[in-house]
C-alpha atoms as a PDB file:
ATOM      1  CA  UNK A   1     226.815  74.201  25.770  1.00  0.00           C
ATOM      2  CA  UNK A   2     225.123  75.773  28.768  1.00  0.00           C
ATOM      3  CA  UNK A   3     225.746  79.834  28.986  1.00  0.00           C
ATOM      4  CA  UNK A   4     227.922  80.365  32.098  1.00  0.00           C
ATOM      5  CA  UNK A   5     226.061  82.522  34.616  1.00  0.00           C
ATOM      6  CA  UNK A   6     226.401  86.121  35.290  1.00  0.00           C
ATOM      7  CA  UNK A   7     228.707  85.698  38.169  1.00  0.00           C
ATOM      8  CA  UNK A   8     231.292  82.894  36.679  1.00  0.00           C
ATOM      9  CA  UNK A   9     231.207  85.156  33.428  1.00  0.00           C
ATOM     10  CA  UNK A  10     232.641  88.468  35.380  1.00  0.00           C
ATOM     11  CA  UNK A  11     235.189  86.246  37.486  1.00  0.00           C
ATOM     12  CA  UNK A  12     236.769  84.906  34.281  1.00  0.00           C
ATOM     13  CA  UNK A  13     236.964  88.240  32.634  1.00  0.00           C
ATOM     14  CA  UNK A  14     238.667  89.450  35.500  1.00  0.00           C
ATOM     15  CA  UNK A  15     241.061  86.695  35.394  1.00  0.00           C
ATOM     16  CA  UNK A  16     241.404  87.584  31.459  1.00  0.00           C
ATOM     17  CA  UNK A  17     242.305  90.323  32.850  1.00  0.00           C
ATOM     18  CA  UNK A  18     245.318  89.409  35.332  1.00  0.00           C
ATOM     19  CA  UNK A  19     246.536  86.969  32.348  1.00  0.00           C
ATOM     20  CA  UNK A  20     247.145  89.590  30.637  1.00  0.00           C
ATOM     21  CA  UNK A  21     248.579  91.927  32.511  1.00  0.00           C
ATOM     22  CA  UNK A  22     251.334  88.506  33.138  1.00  0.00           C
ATOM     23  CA  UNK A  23     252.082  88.270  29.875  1.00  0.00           C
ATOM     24  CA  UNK A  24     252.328  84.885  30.328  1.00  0.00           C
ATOM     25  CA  UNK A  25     250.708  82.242  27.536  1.00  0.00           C
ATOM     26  CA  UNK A  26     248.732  79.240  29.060  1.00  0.00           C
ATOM     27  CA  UNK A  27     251.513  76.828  28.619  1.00  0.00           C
ATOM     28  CA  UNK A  28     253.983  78.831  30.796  1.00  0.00           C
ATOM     29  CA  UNK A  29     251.125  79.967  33.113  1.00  0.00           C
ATOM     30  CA  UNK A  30     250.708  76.053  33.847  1.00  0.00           C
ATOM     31  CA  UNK A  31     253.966  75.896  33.968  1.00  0.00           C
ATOM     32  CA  UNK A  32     254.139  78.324  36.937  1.00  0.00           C
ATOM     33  CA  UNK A  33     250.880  77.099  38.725  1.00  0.00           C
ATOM     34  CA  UNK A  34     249.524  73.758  40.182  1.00  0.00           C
ATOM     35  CA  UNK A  35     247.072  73.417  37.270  1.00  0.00           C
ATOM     36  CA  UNK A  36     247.128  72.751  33.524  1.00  0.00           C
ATOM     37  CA  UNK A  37     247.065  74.234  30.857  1.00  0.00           C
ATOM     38  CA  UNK A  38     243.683  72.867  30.072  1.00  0.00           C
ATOM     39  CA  UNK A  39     242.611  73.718  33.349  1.00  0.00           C
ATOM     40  CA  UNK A  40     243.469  77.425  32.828  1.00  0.00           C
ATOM     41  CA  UNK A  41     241.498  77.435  29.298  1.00  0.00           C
ATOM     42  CA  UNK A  42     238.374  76.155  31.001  1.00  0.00           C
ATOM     43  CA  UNK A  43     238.749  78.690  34.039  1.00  0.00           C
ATOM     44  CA  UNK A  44     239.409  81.694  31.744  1.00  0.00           C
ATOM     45  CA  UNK A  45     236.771  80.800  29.304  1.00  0.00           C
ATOM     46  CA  UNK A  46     233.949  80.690  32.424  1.00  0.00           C
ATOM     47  CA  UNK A  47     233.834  76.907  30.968  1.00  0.00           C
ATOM     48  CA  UNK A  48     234.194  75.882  34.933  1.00  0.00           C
ATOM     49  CA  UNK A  49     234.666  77.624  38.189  1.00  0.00           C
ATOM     50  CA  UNK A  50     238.394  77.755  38.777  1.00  0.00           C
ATOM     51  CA  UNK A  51     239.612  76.663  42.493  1.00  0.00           C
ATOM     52  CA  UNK A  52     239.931  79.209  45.064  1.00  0.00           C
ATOM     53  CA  UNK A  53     243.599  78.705  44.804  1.00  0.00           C
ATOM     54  CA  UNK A  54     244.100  79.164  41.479  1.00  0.00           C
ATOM     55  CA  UNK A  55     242.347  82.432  41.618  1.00  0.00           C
ATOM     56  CA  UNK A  56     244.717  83.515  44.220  1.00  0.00           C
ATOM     57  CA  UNK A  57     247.718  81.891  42.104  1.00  0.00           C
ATOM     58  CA  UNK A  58     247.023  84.437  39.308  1.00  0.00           C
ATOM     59  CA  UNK A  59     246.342  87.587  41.486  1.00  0.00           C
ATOM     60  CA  UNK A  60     249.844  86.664  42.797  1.00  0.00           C
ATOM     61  CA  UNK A  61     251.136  86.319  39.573  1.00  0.00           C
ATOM     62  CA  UNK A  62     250.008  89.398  38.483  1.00  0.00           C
ATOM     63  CA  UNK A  63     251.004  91.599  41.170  1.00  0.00           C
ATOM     64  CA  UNK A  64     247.682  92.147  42.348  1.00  0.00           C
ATOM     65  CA  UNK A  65     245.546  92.438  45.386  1.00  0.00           C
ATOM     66  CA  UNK A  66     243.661  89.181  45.532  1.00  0.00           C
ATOM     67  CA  UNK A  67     240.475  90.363  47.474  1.00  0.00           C
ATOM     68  CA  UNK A  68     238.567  91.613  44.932  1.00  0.00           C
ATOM     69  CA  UNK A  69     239.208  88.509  42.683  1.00  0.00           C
ATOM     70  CA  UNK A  70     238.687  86.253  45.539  1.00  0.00           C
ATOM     71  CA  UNK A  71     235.531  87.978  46.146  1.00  0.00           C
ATOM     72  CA  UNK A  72     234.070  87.632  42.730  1.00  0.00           C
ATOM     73  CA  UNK A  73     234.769  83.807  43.155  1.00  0.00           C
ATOM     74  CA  UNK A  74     233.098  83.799  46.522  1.00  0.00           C
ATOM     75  CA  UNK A  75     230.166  84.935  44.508  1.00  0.00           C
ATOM     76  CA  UNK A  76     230.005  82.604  42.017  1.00  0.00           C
ATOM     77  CA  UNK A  77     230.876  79.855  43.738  1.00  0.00           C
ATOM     78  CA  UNK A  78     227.667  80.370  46.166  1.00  0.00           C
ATOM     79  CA  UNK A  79     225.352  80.569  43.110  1.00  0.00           C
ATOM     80  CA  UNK A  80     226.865  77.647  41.718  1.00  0.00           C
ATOM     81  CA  UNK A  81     226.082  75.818  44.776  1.00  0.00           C
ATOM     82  CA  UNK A  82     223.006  77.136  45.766  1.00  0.00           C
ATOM     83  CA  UNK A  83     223.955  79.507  48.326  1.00  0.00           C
ATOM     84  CA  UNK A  84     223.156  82.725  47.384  1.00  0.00           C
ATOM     85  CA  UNK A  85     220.225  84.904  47.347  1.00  0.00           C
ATOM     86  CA  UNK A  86     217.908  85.695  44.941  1.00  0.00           C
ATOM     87  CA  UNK A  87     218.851  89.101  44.825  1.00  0.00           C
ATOM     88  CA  UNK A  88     221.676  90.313  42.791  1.00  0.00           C
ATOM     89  CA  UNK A  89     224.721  91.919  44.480  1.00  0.00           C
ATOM     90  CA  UNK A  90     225.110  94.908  44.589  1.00  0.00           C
ATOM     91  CA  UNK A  91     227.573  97.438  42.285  1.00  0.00           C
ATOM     92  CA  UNK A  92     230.510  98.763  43.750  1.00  0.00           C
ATOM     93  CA  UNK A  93     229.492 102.345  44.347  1.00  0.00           C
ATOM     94  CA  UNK A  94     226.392 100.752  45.874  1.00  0.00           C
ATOM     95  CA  UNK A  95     228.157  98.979  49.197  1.00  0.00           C
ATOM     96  CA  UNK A  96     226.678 100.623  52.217  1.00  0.00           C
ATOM     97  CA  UNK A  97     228.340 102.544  54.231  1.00  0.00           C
ATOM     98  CA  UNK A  98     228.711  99.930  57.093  1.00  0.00           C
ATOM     99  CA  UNK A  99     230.135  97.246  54.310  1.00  0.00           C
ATOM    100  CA  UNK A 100     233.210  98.930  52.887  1.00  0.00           C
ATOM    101  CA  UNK A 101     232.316 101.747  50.900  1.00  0.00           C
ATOM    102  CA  UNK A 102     231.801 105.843  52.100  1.00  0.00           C
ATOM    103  CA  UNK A 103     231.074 109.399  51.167  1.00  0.00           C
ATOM    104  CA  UNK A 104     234.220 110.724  51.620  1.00  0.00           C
ATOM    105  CA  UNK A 105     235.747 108.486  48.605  1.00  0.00           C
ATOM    106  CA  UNK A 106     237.772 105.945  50.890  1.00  0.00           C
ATOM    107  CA  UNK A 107     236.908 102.212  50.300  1.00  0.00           C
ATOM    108  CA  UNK A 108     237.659 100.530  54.098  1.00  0.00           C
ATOM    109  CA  UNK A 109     236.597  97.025  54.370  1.00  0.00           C
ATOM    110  CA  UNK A 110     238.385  94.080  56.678  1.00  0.00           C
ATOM    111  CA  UNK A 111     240.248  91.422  55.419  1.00  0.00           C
ATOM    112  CA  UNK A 112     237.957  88.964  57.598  1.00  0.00           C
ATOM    113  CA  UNK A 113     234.907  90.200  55.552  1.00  0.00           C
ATOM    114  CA  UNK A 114     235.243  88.868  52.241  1.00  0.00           C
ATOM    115  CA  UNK A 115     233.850  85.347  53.988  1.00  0.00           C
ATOM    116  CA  UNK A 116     230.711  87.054  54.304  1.00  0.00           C
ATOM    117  CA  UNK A 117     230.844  89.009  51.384  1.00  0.00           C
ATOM    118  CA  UNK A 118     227.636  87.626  49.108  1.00  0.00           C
ATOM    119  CA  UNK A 119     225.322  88.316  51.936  1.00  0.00           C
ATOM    120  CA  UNK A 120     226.511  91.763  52.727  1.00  0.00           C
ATOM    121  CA  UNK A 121     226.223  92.721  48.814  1.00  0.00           C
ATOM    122  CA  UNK A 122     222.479  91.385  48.534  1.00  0.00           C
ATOM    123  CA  UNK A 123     221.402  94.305  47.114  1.00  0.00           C
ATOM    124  CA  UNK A 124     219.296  94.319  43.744  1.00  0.00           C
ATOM    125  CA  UNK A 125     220.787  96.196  41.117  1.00  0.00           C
ATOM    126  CA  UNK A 126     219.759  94.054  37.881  1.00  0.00           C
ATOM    127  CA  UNK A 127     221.376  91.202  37.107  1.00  0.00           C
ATOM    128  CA  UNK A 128     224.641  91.539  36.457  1.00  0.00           C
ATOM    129  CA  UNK A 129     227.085  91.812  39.897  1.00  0.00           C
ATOM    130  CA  UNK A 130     229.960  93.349  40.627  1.00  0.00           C
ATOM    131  CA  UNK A 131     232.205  93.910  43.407  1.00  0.00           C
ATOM    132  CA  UNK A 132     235.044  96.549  44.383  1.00  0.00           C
ATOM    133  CA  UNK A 133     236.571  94.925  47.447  1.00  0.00           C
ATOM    134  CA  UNK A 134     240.067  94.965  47.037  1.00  0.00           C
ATOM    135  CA  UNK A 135     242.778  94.233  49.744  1.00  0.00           C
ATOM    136  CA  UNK A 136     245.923  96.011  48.881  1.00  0.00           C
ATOM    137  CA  UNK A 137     249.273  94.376  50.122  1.00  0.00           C
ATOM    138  CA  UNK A 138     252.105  96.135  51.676  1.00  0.00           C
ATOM    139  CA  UNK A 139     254.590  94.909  49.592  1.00  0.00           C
ATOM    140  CA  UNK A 140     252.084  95.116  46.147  1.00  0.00           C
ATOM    141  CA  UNK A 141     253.817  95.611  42.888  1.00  0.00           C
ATOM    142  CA  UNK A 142     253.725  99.099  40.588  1.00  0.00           C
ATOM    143  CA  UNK A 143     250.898  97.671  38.355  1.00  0.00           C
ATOM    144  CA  UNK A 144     247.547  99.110  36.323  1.00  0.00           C
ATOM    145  CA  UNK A 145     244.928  98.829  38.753  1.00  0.00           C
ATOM    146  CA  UNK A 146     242.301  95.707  38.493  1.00  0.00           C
ATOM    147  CA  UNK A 147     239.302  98.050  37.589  1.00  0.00           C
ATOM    148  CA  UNK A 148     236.057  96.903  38.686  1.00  0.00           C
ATOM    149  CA  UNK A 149     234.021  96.087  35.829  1.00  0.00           C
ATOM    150  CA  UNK A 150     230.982  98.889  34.771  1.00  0.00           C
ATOM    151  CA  UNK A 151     227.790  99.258  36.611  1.00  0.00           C
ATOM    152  CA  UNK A 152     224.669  98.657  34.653  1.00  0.00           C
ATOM    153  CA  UNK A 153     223.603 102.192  35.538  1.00  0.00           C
ATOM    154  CA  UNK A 154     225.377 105.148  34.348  1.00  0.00           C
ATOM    155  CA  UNK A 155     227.061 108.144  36.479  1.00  0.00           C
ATOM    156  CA  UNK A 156     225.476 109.707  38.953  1.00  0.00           C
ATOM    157  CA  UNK A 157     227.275 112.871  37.484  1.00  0.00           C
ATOM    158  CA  UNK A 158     229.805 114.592  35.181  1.00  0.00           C
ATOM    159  CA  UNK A 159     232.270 117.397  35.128  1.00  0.00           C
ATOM    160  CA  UNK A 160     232.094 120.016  38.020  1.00  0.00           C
ATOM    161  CA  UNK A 161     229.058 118.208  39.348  1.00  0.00           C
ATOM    162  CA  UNK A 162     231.101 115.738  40.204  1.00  0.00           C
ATOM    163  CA  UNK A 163     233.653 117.907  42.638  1.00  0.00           C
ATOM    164  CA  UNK A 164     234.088 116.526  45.989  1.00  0.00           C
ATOM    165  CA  UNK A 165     232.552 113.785  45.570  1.00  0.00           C
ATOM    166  CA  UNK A 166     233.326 109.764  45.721  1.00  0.00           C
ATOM    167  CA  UNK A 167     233.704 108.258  42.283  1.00  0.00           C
ATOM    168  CA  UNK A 168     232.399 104.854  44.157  1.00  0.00           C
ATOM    169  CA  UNK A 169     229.236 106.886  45.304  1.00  0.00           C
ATOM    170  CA  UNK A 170     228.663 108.415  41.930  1.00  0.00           C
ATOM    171  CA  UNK A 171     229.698 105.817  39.719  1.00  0.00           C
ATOM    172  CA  UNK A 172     232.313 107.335  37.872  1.00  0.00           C
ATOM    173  CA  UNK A 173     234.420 103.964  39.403  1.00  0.00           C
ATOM    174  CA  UNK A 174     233.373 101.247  36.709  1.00  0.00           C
ATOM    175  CA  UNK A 175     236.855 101.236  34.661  1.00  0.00           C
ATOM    176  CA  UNK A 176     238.819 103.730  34.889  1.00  0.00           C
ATOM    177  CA  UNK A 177     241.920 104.551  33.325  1.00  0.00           C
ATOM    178  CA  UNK A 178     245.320 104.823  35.714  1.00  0.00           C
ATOM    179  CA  UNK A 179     247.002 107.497  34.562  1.00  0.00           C
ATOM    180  CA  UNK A 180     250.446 107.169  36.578  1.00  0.00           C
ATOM    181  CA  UNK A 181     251.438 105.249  39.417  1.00  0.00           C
ATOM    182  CA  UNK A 182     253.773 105.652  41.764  1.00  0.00           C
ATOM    183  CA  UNK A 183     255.692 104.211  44.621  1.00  0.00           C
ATOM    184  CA  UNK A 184     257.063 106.036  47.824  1.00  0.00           C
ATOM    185  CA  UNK A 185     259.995 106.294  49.312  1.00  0.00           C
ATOM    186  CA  UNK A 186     257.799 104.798  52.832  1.00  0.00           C
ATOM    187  CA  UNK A 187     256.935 101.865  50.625  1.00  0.00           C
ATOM    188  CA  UNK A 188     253.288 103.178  50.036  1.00  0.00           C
ATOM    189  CA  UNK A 189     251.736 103.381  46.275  1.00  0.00           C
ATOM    190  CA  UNK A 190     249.621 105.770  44.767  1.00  0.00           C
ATOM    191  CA  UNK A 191     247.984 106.143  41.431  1.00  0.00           C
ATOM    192  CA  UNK A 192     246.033 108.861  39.580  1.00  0.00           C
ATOM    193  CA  UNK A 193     242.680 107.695  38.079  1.00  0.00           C
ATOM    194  CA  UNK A 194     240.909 109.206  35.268  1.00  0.00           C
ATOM    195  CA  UNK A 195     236.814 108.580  34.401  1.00  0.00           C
ATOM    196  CA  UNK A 196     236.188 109.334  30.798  1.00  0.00           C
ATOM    197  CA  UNK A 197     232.623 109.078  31.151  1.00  0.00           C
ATOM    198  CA  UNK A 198     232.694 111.519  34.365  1.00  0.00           C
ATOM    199  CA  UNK A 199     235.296 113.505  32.784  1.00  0.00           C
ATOM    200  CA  UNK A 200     236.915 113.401  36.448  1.00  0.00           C
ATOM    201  CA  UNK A 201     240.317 112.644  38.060  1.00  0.00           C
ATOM    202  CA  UNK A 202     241.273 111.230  41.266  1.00  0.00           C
ATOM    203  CA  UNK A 203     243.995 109.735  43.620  1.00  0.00           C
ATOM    204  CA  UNK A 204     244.336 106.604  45.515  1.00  0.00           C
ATOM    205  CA  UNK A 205     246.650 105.056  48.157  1.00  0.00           C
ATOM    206  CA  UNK A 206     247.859 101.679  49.976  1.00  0.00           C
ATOM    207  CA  UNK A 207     250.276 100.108  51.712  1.00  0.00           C
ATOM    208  CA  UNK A 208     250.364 103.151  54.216  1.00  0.00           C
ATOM    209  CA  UNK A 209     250.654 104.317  57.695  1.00  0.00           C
ATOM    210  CA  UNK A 210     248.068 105.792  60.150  1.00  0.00           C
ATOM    211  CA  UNK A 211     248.824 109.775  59.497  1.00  0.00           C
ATOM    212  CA  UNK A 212     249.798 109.175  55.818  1.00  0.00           C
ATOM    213  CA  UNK A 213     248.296 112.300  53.671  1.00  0.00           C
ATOM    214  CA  UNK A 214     247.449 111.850  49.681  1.00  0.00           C
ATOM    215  CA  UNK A 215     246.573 115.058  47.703  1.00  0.00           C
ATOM    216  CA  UNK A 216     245.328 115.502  43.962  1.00  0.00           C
ATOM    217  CA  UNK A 217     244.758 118.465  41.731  1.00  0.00           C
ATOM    218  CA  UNK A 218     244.356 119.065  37.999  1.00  0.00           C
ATOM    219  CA  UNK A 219     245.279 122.278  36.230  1.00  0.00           C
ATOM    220  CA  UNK A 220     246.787 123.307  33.123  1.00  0.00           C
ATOM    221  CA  UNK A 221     250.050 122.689  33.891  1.00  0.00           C
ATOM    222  CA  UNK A 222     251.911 120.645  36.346  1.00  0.00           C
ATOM    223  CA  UNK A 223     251.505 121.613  39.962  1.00  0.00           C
ATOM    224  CA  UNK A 224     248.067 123.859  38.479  1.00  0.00           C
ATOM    225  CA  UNK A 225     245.197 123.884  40.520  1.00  0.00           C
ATOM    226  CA  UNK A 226     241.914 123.895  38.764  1.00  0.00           C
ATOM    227  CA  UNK A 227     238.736 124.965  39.895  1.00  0.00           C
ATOM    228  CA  UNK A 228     238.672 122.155  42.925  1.00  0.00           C
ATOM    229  CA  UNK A 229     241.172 122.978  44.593  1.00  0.00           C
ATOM    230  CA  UNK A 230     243.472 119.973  46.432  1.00  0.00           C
ATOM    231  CA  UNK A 231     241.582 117.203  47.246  1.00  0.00           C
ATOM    232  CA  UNK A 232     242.885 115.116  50.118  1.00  0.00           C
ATOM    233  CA  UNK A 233     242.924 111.850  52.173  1.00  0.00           C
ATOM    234  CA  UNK A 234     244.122 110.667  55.172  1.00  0.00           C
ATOM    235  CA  UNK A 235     244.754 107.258  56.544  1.00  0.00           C
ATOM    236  CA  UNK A 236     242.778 107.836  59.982  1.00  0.00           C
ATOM    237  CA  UNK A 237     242.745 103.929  61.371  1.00  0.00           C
ATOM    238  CA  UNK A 238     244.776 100.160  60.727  1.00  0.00           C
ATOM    239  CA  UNK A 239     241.332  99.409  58.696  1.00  0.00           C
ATOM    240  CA  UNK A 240     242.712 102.178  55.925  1.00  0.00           C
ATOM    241  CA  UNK A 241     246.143 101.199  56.431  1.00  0.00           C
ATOM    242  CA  UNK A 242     245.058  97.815  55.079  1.00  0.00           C
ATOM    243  CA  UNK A 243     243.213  99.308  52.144  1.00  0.00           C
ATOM    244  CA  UNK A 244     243.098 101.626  49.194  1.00  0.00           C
ATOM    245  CA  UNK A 245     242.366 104.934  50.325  1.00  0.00           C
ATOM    246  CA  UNK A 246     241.104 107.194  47.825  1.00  0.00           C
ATOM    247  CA  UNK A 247     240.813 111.382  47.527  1.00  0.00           C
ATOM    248  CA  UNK A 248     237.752 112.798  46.505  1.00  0.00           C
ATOM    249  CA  UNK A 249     236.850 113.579  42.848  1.00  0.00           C
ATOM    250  CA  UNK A 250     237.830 116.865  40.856  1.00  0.00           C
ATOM    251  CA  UNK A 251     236.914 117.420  36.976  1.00  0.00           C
ATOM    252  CA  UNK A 252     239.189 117.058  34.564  1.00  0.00           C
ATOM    253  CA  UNK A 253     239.110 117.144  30.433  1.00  0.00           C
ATOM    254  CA  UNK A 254     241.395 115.554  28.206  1.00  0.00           C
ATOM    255  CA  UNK A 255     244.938 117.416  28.206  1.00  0.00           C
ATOM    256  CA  UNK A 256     244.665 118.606  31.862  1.00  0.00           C
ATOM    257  CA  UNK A 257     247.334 117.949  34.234  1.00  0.00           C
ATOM    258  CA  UNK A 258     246.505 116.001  37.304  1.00  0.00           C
ATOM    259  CA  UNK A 259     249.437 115.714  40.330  1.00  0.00           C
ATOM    260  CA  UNK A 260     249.197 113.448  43.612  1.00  0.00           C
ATOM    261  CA  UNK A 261     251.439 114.641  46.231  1.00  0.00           C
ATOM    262  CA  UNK A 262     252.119 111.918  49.322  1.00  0.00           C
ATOM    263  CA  UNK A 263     252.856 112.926  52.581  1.00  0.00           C
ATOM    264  CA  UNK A 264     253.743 110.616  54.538  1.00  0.00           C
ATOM    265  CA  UNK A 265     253.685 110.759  58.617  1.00  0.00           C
ATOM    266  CA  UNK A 266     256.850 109.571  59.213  1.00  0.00           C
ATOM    267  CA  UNK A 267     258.076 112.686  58.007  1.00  0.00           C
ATOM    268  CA  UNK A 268     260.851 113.806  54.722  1.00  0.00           C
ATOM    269  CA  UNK A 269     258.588 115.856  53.118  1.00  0.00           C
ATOM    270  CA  UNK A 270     255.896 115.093  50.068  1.00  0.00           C
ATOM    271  CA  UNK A 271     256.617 112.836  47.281  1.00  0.00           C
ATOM    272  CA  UNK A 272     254.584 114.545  43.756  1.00  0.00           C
ATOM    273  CA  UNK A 273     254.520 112.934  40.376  1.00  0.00           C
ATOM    274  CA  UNK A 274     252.102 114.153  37.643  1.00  0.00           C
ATOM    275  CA  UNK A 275     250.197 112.539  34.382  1.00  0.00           C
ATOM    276  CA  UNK A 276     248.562 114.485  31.615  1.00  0.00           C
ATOM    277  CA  UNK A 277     244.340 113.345  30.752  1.00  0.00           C
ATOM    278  CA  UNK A 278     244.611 112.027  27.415  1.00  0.00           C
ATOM    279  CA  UNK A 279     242.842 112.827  24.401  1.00  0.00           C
END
């Protein structure tokens, strides 16, 4: 049997991936979909490319964002027919400025992008691809974050070299761990993320309003600050309304406290929760 290519191989680990986070078996997955239980084996085993709908079927199922999934299958689908470049795509810390990703940690990217997606990420970067786009949903569920797959280069940095900075930029993004998540009393959710290989912490936020505030810091106890201070992010335009938002980096080693406080413009002061690194 013919190896499945790069690009079908990442989408069906990623839908692995939501299937388990459903806890649902293939029988009752069918059961809950328009396709089989056959169908699902073949799409989850990169045997064949599922349909766009299924992909979206699952992401609904499990509670998650369906751009980033939906993008992956826009990507294999064009090699599969032909349509794509020579060039791989490129990582997810590696998305220009312009296409979704910047310095300042916060991934913005329109909805009405994803069509366009594999020529905007035709970037060479070896030849495995993957992609970070995620669209958050208002309404999403409290969930484990879909974590982008790693890149094929290791992190741009570690520790306190890695303070105020974006963990797309620096590639500390490739599989994190969520530490906590959280929702709002606003309706808006926010997680803490933890890089083992960065030995870094940060915060991230959706389903927010223009004027919504997210700070993170990491200490030795709850509410401590370490050595980076607060780290903050603010929803500035609809475009980050629509999106994850996330703070800037700050180091943190296994045992350290890390707290996210919301504030949210709308007023009735922050909303904090707190998760300890693990060992």
């Amino acid at each position: 049997m013919t190896a499945p290519s790069p690009e079908r191989a990442r989408l069906a680990a990623a839908l692995r991936e939501l299937k388990g986070r459903t806890g649902l078996s293939l029988a009752a997955l069918a059961a809950k979909t328009a396709f089989s239980k056959s169908s699902w084996d073949r799409y989850l085993n990169a045997r064949t490319l599922p349909p766009r709908d299924a992909v979206q079927e699952l992401c609904r199922l499990a509670g998650e964002p369906d751009g980033r999934c939906v993008a992956l299958w826009e990507i294999a689908e064009s090699e599969g027919s032909g349509r794509a470049t020579e060039k791989a795509p490129a990582s997810p810390e590696d998305l220009p400025p312009g296409g979704g990703a910047i310095d300042d940690g916060s991934v913005r990217r329109s909805a009405t992008l994803v069509a366009v997606l594999a020529s905007v990420c035709a970037v060479a970067v070896g030849g495995v691809a993957a992609v970070a786009l995620v669209l958050p949903h208002r309404d999403g569920e409290p969930r484990a974050s879909l974590s982008p797959p790693p890149a094929t280069a290791g992190p741009r940095c570690q520790g306190e070299v890695c303070e105020g900075k974006s963990a797309m930029q620096m590639k500390c993004a490739g599989g994190p761990q969520t530490l906590a998540a959280h929702r709002t009393a606003s309706g808006a959710w926010m997680e803490l993320r933890y890089s083992r290989e960065c030995g870094t912490s940060w915060a991230r936020m959706w389903a927010t309003h223009i004027g919504d505030r997210l700070e993170m810091s990491a200490g030795d106890k709850a509410g401590g600050s370490g050595g980076g201070g607060v780290r903050s992010a603010e929803i500035e335009n609809d475009v980050d309304a629509d999106n994850y938002v996330y703070t800037p980096m700050t180091a943190a080693r296994p045992g350290t406290v890390v707290r996210a406080c919301f504030h949210p413009v709308a007023g009735g002061g922050p909303e904090c929760f707190d998760s300890r690194v693990g060992g």
